[in-house]
N, C-alpha and C. Protein backbone atom coordinates (compact mmCIF):
# COMPACT_ATOMS: atom_id res chain seq x y z
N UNK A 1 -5.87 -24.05 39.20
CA UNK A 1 -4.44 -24.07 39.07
C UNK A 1 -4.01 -25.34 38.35
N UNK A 2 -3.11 -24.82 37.41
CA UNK A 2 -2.29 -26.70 36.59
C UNK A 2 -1.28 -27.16 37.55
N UNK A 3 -0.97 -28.14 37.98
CA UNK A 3 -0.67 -28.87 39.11
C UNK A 3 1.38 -28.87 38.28
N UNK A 4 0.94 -29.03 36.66
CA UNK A 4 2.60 -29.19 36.38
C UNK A 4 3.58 -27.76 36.28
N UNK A 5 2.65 -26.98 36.41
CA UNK A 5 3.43 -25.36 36.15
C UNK A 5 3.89 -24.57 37.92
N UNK A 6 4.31 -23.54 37.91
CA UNK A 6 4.50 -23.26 38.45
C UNK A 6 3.58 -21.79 38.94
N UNK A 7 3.46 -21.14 39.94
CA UNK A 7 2.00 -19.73 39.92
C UNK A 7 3.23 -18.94 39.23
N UNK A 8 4.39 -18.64 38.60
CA UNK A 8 4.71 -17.50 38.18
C UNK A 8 4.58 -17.73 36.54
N UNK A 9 4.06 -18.77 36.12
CA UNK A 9 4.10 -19.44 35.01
C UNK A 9 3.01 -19.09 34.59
N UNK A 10 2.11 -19.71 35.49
CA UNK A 10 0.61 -18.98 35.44
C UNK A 10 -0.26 -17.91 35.48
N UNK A 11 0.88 -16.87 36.02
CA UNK A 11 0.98 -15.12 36.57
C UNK A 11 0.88 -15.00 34.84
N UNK A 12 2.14 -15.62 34.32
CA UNK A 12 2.51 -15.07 32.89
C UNK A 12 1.71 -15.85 32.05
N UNK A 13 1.15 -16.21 31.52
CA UNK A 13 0.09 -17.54 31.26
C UNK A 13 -1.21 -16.38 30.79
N UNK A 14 -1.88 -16.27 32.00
CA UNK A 14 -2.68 -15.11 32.22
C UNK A 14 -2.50 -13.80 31.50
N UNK A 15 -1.46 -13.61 31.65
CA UNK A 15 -0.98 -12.06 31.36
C UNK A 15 -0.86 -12.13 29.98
N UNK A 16 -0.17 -13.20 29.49
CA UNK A 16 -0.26 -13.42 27.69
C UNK A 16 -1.60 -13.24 27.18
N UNK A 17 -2.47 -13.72 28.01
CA UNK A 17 -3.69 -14.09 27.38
C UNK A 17 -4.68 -12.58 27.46
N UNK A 18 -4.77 -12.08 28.58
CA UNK A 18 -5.18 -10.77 28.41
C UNK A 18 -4.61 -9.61 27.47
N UNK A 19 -3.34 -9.71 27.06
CA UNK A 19 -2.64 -9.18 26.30
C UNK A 19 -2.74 -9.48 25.06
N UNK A 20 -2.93 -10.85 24.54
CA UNK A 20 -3.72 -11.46 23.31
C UNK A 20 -5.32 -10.61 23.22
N UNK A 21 -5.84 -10.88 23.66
CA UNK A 21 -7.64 -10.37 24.02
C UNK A 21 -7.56 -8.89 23.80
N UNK A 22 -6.90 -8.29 24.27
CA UNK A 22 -6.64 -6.41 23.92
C UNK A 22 -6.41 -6.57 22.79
N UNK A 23 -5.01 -7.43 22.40
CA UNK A 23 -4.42 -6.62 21.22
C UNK A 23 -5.56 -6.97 20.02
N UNK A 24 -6.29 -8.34 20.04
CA UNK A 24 -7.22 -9.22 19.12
C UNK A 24 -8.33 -7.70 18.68
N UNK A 25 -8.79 -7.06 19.86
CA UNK A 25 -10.05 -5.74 20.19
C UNK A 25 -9.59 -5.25 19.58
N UNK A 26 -8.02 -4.68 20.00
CA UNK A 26 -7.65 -3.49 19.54
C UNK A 26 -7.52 -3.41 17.60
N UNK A 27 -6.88 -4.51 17.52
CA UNK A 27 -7.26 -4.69 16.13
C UNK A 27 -8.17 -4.60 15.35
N UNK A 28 -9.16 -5.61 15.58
CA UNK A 28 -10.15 -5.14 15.00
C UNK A 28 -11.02 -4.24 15.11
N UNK A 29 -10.84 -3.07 16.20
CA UNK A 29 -11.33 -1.66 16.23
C UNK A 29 -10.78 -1.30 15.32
N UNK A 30 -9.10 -1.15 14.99
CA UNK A 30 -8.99 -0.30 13.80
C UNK A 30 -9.24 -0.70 12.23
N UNK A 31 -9.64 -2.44 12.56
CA UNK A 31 -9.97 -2.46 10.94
C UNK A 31 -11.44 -1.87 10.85
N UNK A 32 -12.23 -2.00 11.35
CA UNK A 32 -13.51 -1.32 11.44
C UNK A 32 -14.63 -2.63 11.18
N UNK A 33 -15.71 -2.41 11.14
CA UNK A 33 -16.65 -3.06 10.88
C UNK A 33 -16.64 -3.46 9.20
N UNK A 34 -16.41 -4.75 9.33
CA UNK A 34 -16.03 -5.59 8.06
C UNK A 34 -17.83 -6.11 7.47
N UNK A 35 -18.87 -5.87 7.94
CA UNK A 35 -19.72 -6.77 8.15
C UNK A 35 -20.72 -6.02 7.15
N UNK A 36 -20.60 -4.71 7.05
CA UNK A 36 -21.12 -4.05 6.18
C UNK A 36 -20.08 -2.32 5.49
N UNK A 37 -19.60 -2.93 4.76
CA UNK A 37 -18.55 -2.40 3.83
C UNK A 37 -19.29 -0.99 3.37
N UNK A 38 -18.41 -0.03 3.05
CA UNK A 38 -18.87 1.23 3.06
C UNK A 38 -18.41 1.61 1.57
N UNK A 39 -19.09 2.00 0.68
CA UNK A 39 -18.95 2.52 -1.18
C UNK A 39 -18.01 3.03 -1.21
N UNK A 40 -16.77 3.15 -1.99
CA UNK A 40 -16.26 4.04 -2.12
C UNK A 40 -16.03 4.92 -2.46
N UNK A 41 -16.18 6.58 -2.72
CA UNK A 41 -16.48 7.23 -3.29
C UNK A 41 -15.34 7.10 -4.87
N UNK A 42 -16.07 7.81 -5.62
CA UNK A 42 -15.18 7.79 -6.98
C UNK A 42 -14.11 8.77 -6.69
N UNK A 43 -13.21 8.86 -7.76
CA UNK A 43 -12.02 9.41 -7.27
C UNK A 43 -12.01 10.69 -8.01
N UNK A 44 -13.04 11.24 -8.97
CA UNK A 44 -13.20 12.44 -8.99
C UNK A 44 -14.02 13.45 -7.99
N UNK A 45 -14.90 12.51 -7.36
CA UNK A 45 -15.53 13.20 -6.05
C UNK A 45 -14.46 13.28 -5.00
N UNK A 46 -13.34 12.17 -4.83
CA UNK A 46 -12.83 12.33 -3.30
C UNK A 46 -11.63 13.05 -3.91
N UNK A 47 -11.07 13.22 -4.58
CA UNK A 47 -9.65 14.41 -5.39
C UNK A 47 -10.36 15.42 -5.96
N UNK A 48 -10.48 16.34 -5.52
CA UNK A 48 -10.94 17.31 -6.97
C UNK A 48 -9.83 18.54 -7.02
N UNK A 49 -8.98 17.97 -6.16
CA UNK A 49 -7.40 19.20 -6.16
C UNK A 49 -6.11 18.91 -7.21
N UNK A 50 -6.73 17.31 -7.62
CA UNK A 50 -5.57 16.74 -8.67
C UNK A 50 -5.92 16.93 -10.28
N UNK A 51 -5.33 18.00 -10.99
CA UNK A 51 -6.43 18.10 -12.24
C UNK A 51 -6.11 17.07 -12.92
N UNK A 52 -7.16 17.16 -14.18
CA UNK A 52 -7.14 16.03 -15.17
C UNK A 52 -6.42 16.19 -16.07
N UNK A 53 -5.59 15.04 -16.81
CA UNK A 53 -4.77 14.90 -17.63
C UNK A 53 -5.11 15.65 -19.00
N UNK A 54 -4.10 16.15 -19.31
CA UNK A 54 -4.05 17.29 -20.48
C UNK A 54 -4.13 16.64 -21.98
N UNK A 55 -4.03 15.41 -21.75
CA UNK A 55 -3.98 14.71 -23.21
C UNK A 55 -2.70 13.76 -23.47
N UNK A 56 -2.47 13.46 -24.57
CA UNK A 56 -1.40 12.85 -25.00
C UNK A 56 -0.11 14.01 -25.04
N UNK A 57 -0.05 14.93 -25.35
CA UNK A 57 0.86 16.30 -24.86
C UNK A 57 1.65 16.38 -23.66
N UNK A 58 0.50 16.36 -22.67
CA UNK A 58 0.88 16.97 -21.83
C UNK A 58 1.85 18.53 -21.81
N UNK A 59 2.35 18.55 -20.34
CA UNK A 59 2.92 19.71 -20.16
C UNK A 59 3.92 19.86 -20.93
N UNK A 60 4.21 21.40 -21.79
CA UNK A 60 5.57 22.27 -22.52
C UNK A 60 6.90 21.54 -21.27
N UNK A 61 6.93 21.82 -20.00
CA UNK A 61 8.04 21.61 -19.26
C UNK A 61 8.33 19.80 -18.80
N UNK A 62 7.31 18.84 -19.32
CA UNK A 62 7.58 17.41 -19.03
C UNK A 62 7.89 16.96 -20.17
N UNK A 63 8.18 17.56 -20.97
CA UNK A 63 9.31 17.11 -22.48
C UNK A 63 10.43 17.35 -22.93
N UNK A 64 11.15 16.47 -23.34
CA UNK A 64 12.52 17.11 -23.76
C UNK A 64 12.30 16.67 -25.37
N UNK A 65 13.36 17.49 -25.94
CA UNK A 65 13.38 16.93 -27.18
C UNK A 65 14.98 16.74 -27.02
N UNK A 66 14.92 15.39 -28.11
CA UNK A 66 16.08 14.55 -28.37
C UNK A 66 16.60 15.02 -29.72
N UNK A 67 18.42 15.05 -29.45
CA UNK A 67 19.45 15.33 -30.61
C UNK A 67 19.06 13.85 -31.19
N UNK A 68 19.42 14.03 -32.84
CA UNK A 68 19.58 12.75 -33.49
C UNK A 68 20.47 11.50 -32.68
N UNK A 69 21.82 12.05 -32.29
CA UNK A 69 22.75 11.13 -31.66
C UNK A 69 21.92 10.52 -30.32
N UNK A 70 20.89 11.20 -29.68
CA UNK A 70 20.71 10.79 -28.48
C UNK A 70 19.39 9.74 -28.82
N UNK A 71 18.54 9.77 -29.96
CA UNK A 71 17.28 8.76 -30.38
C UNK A 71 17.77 8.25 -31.21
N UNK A 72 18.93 7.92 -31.91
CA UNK A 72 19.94 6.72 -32.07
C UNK A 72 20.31 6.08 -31.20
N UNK A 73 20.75 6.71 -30.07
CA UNK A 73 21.09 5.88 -28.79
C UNK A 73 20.04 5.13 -27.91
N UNK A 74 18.89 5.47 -27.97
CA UNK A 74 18.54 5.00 -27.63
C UNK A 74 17.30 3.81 -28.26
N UNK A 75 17.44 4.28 -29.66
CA UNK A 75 17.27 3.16 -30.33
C UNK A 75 18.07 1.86 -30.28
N UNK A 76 19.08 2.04 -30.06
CA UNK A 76 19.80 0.78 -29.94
C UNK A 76 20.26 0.30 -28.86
N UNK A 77 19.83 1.01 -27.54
CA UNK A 77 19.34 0.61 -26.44
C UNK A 77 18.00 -0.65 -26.53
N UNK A 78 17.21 0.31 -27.01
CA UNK A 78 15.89 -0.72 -26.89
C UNK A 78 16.02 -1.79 -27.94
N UNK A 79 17.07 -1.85 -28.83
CA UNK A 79 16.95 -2.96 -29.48
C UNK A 79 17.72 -4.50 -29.11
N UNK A 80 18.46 -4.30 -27.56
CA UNK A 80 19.19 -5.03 -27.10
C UNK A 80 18.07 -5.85 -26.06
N UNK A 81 16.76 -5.05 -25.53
CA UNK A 81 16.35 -5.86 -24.49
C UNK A 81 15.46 -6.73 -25.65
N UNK A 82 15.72 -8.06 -24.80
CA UNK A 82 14.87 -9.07 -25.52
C UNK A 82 13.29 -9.30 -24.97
N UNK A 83 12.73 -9.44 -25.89
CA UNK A 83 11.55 -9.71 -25.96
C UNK A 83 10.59 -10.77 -26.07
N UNK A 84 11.67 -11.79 -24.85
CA UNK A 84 10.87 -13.06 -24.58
C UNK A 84 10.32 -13.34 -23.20
């Protein structure tokens, strides 16, 4: 017993500290074993539901085409951001 505290001090004292000690476990249960790291698979082995890119094209429906007035506009959009 510490002679300057009080036992409900020490009740809670205790109780922090077991509560530290779980949560410290509990943690590092879910990071896992750091000590020997596991490969990661490549990402065409672990996706094979996401297909591969179609090219510089891409999809008929992820294009628009632009009126003259509207790639004027935005030509002179992009000619306002500076480029420093």
């Amino acid at each position: 017993m510490l002679p300057s505290i009080s036992l409900a001090q020490e009740i809670g004292l205790a109780v922090l500290l077991v509560v530290a000690i779980v949560s410290f476990t509990g943690l590092r249960h879910l990071r896992g074993d750091d000590r020997f790291p596991h490969a990661e698979p490549a990402a065409a082995e672990s996706l094979p539901m996401i297909p591969s890119q179609r090219g510089r094209a891409g999809h008929p429906m992820e294009s628009v085409e632009l009126t003259e007035a509207e790639k004027q506009a935005f030509a002179g959009l992009v000619r306002t951001i500076p480029l420093h």
